[in-house]
PDB file of N, CA and C in Angstrom:
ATOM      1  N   UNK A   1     114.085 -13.597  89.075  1.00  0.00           N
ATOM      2  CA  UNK A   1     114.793 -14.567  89.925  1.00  0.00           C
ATOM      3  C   UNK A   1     116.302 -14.425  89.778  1.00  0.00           C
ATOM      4  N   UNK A   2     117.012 -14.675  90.744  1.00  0.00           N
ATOM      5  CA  UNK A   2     118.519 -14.747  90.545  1.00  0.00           C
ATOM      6  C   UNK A   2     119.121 -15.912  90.466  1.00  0.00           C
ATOM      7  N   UNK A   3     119.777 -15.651  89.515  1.00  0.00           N
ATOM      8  CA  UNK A   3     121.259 -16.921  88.937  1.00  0.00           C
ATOM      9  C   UNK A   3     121.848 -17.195  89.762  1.00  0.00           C
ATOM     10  N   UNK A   4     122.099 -16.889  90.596  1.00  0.00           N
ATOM     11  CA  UNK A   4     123.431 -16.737  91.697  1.00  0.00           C
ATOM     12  C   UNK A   4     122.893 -17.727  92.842  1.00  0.00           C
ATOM     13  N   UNK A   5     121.457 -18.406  92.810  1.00  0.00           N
ATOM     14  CA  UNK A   5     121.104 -19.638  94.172  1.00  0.00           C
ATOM     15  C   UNK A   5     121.232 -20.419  93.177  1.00  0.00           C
ATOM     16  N   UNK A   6     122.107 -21.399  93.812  1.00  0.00           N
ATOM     17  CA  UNK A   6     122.333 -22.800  93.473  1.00  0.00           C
ATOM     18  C   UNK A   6     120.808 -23.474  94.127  1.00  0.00           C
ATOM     19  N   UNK A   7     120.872 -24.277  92.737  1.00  0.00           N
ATOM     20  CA  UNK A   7     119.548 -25.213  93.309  1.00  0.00           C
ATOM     21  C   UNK A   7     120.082 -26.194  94.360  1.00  0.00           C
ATOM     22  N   UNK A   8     119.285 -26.427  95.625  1.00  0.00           N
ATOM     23  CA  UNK A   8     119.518 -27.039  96.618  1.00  0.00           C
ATOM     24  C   UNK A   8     120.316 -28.554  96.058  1.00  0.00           C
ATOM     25  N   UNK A   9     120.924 -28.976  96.929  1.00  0.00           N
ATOM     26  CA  UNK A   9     121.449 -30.581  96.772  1.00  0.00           C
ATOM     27  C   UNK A   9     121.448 -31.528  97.302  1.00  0.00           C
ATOM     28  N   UNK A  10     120.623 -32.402  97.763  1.00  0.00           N
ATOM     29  CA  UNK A  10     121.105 -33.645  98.758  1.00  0.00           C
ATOM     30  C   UNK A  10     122.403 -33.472  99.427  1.00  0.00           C
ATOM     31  N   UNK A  11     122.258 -33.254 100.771  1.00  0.00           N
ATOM     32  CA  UNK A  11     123.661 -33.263 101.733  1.00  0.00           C
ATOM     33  C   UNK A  11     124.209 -35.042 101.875  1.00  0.00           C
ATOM     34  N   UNK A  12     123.411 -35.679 101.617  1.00  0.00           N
ATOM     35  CA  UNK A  12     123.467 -37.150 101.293  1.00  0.00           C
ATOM     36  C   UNK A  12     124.312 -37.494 100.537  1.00  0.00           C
ATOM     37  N   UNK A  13     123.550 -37.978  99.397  1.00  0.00           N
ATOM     38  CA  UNK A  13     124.558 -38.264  98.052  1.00  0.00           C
ATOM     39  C   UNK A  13     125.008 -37.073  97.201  1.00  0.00           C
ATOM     40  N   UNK A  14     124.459 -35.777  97.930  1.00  0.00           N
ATOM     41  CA  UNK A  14     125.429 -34.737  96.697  1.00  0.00           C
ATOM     42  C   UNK A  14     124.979 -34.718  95.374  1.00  0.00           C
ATOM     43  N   UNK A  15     123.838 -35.267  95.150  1.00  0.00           N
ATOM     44  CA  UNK A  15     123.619 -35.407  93.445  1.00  0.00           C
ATOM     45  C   UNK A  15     122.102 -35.023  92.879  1.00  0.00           C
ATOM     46  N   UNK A  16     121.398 -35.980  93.511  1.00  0.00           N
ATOM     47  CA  UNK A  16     119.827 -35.315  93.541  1.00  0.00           C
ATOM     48  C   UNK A  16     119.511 -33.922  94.552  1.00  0.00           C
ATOM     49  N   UNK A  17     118.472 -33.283  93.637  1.00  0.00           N
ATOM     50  CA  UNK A  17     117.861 -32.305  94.356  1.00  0.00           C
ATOM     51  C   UNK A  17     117.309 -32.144  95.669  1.00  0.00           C
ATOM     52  N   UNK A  18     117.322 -31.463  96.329  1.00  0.00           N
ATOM     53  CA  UNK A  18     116.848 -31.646  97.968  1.00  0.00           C
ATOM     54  C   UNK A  18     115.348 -31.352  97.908  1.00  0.00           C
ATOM     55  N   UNK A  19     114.732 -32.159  98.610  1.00  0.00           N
ATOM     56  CA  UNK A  19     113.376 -31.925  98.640  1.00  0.00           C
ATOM     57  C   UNK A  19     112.633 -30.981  99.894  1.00  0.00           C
ATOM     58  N   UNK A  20     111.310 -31.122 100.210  1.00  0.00           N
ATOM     59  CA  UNK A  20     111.421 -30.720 101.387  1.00  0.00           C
ATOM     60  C   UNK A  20     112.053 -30.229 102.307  1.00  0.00           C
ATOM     61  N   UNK A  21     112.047 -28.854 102.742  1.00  0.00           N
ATOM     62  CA  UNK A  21     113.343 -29.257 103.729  1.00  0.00           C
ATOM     63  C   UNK A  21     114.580 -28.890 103.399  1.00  0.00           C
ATOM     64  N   UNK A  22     114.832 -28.720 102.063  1.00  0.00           N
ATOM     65  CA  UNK A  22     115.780 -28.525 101.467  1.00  0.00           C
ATOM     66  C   UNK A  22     117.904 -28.878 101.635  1.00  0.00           C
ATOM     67  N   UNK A  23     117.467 -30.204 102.760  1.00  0.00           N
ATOM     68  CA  UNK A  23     118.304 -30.635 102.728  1.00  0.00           C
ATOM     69  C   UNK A  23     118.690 -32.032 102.230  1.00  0.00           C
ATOM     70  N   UNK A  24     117.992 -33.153 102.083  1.00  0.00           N
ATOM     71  CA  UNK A  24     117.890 -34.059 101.486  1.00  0.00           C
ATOM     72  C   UNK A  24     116.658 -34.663 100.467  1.00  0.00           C
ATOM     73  N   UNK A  25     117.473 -35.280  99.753  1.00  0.00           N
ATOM     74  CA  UNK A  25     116.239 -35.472  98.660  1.00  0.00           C
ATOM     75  C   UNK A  25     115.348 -36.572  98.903  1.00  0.00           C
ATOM     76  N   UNK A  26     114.142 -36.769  98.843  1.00  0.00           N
ATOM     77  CA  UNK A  26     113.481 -37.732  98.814  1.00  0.00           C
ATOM     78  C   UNK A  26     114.154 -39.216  99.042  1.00  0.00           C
ATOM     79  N   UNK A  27     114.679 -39.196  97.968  1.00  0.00           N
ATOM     80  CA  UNK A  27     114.987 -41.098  98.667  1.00  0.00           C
ATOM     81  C   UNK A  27     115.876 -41.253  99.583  1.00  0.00           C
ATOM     82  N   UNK A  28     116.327 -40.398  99.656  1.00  0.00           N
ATOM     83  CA  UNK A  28     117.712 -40.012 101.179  1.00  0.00           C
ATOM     84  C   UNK A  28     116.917 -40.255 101.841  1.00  0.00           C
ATOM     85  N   UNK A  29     115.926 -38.656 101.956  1.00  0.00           N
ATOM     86  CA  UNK A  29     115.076 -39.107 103.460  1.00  0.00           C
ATOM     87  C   UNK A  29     114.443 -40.220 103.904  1.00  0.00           C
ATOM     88  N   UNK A  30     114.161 -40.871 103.039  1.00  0.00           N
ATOM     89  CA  UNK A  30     113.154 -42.027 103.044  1.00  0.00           C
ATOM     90  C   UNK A  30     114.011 -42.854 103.881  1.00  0.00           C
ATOM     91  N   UNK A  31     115.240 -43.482 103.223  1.00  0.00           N
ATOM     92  CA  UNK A  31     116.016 -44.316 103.587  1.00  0.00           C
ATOM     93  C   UNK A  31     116.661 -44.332 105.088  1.00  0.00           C
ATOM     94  N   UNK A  32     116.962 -42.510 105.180  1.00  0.00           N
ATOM     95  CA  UNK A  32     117.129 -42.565 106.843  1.00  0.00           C
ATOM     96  C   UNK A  32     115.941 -42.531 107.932  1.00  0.00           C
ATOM     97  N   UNK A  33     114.854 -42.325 107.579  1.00  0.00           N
ATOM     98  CA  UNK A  33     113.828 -42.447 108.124  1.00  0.00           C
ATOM     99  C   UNK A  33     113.641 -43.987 108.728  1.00  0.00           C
ATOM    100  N   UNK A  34     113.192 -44.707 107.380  1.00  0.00           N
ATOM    101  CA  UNK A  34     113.625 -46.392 107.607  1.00  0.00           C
ATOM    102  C   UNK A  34     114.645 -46.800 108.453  1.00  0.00           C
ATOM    103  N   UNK A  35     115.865 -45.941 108.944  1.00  0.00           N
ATOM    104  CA  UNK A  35     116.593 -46.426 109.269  1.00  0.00           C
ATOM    105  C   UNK A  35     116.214 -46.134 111.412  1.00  0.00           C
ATOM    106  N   UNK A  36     115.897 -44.813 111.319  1.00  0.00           N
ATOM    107  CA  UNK A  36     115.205 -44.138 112.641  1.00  0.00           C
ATOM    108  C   UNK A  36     114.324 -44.825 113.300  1.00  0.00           C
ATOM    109  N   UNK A  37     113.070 -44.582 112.456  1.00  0.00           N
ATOM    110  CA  UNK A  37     111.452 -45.007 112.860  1.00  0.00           C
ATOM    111  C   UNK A  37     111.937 -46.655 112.759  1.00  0.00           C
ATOM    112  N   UNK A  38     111.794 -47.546 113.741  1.00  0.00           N
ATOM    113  CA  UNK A  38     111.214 -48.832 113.915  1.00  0.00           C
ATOM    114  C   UNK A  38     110.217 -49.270 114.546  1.00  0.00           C
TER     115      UNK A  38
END
């Protein structure tokens, strides 16, 4: 494996790991989801 990929990051808060998708992490998504879906 190579050193050189940064493990993904929440484009969100910048701090937790990105899940799925590899752009936001779990409780990000969650939260904008909640915010979408009514």
């Amino acid at each position: 494996m190579s050193e050189d990929t940064p493990t993904p990051t929440c484009s969100k808060c910048g701090t937790a790991t990105a899940g799925p998708g590899g752009i936001l992490c779990p409780d990000c998504r969650t939260a904008i989801e909640a915010l979408i879906v009514k």
